[in-house]
Protein backbone atom coordinates (compact mmCIF):
# COMPACT_ATOMS: atom_id res chain seq x y z
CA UNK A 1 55.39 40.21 -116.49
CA UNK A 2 55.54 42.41 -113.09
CA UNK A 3 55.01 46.18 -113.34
CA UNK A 4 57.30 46.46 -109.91
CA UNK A 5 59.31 43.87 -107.80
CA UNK A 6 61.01 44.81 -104.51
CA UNK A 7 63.95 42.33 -102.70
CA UNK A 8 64.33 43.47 -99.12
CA UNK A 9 67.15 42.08 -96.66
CA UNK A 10 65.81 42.22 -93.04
CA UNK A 11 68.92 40.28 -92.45
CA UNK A 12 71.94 38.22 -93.63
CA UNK A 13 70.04 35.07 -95.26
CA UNK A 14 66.58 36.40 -94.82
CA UNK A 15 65.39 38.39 -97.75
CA UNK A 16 61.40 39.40 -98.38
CA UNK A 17 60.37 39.62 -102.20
CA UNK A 18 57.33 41.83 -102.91
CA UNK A 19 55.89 40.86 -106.54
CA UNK A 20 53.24 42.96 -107.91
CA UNK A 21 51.49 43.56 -111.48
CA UNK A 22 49.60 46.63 -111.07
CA UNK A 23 51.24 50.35 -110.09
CA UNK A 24 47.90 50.20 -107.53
CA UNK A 25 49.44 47.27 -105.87
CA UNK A 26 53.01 48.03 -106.24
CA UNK A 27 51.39 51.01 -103.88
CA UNK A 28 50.52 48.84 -101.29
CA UNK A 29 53.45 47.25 -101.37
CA UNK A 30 55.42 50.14 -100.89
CA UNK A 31 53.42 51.28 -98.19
CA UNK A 32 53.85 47.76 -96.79
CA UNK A 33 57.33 47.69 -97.13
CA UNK A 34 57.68 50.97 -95.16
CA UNK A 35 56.03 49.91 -92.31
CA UNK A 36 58.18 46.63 -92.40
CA UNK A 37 61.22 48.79 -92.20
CA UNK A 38 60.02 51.00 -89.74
CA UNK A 39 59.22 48.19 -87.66
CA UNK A 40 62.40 46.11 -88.29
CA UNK A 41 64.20 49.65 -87.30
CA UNK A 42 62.28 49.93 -84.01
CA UNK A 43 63.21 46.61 -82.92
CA UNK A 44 67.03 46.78 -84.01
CA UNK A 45 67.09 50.09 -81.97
CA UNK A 46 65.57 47.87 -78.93
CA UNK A 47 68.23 45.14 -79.38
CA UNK A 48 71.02 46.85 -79.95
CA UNK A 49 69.97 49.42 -76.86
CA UNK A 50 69.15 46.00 -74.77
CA UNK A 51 72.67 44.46 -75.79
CA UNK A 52 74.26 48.25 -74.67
CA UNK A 53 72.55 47.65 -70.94
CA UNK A 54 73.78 43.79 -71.00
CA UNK A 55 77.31 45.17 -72.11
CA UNK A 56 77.42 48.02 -69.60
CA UNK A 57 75.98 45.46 -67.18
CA UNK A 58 78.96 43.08 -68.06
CA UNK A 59 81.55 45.66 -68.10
CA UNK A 60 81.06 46.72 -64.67
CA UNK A 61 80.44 43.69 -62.70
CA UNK A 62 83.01 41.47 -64.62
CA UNK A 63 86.14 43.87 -65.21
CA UNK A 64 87.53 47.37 -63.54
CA UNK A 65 86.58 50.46 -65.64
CA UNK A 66 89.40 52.69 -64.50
CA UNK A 67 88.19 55.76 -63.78
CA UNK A 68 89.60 59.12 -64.67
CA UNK A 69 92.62 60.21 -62.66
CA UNK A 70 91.58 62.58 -59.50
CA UNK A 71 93.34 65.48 -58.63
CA UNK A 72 96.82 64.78 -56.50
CA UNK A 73 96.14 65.20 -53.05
CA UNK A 74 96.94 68.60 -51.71
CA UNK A 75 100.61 68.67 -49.80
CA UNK A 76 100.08 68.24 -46.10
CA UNK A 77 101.43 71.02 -44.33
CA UNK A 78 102.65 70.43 -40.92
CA UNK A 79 103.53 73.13 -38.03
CA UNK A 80 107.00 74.08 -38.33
CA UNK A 81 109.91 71.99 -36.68
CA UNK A 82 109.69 72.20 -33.09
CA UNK A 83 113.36 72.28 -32.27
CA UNK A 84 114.40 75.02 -35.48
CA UNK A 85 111.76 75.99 -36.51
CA UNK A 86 112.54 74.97 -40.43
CA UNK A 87 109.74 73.40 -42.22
CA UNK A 88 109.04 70.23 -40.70
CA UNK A 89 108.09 66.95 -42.77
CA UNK A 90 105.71 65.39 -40.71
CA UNK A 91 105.55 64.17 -37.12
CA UNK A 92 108.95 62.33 -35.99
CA UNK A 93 109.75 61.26 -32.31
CA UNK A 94 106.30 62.11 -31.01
CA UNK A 95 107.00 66.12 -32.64
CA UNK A 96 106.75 68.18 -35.60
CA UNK A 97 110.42 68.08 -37.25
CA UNK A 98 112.65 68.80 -40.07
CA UNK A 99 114.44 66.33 -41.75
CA UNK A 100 117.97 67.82 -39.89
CA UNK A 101 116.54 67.54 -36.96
CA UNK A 102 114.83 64.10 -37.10
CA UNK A 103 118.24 62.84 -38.05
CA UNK A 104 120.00 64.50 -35.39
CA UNK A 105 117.93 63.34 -32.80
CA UNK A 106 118.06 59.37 -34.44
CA UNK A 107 121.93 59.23 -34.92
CA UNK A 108 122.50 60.77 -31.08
CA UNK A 109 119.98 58.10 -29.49
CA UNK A 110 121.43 55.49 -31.63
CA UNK A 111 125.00 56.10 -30.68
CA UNK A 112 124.42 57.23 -27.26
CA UNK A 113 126.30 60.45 -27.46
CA UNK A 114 127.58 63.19 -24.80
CA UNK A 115 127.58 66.19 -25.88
CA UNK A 116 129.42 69.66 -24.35
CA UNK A 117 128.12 73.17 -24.76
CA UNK A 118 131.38 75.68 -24.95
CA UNK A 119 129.29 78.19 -23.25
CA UNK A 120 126.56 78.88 -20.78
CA UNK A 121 124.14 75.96 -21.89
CA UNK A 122 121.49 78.57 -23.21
CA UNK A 123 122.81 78.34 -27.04
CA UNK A 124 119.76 79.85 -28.91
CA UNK A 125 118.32 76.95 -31.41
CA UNK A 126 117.16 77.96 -35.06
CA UNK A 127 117.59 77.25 -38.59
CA UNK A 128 120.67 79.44 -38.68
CA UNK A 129 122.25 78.36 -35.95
CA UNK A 130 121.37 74.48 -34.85
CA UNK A 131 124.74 72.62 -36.15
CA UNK A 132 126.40 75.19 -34.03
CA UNK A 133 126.10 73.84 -30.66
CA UNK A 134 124.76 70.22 -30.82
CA UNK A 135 124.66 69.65 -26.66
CA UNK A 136 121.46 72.41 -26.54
CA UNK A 137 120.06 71.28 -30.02
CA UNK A 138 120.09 67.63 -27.69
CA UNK A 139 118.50 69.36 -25.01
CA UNK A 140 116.38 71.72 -26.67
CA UNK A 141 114.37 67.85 -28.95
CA UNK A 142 113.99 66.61 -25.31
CA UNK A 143 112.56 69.93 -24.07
CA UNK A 144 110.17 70.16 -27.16
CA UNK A 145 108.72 66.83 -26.23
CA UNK A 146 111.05 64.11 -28.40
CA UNK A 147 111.29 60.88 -27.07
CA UNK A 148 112.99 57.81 -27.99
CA UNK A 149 110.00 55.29 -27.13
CA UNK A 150 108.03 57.08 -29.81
CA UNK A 151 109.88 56.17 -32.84
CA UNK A 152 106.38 56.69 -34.81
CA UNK A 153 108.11 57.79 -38.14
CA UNK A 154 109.21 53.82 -38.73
């Protein structure tokens, strides 16, 4: 009865039938349906590019996108320990000081202690030699500036 017949789904539940009884007119409906597609392509590119912006829209007002991770930060490098000279770990007392040092100083504020020198009360303070005499290391924090009022590292 039909020379050509042509079922096309533009989408779920919506189908187009083309019916034709001459190869001239199944021509034109070929040509016809071609155009439909192309068409029915065009605007599913639109929507679905129109629901992207929407969803990108959503996406970063409504939730957190995390990021990727940044670099860590770069150590901070801080001027050697004023009283030893060791590497210092930041700014204690109101100086730059190591970790010995810092500690020191806290535990002989804390406890109030009175310290001797067993010699002439110039004991040279360094890495090496700062648990040697602790009266000059205790003078030596108080002549580099360390104070008890400026407990900044709490």
């Amino acid at each position: 009865m039909f020379d050509c017949m042509d079922v096309l789904a533009v989408s779920p539940g919506q189908m187009l039938d083309f019916y034709t009884s001459s190869p001239s007119s199944c021509m034109l409906q070929e040509k016809a349906l071609k155009a439909c597609i192309s068409g029915l392509a065009h605007r599913e590119w639109q929507h679905r590019r129109s629901a992207h912006s929407i969803e990108t829209q959503s996406t970063s007002s409504e939730e957190l996108v995390p990021s990727p991770p940044s670099p860590p930060a770069p150590p901070r490098i801080y001027k050697p320990c004023f009283v030893c000279q060791d590497k210092s770990s930041g700014y204690h007392y109101g100086v730059s000081a190591c970790e010995g040092c810092k500690g020191f100083f806290r535990r002989s504020i804390q406890k109030n202690m009175v310290y001797t020198c067993h010699r002439d009360k110039n004991c040279i303070i360094n890495k090496v030699t700062r648990n040697r005499c602790q009266y000059c290391r205790l003078q030596k924090c108080f002549g580099v500036g360390m104070s008890k009022e400026c407990d900044c590292s709490k």
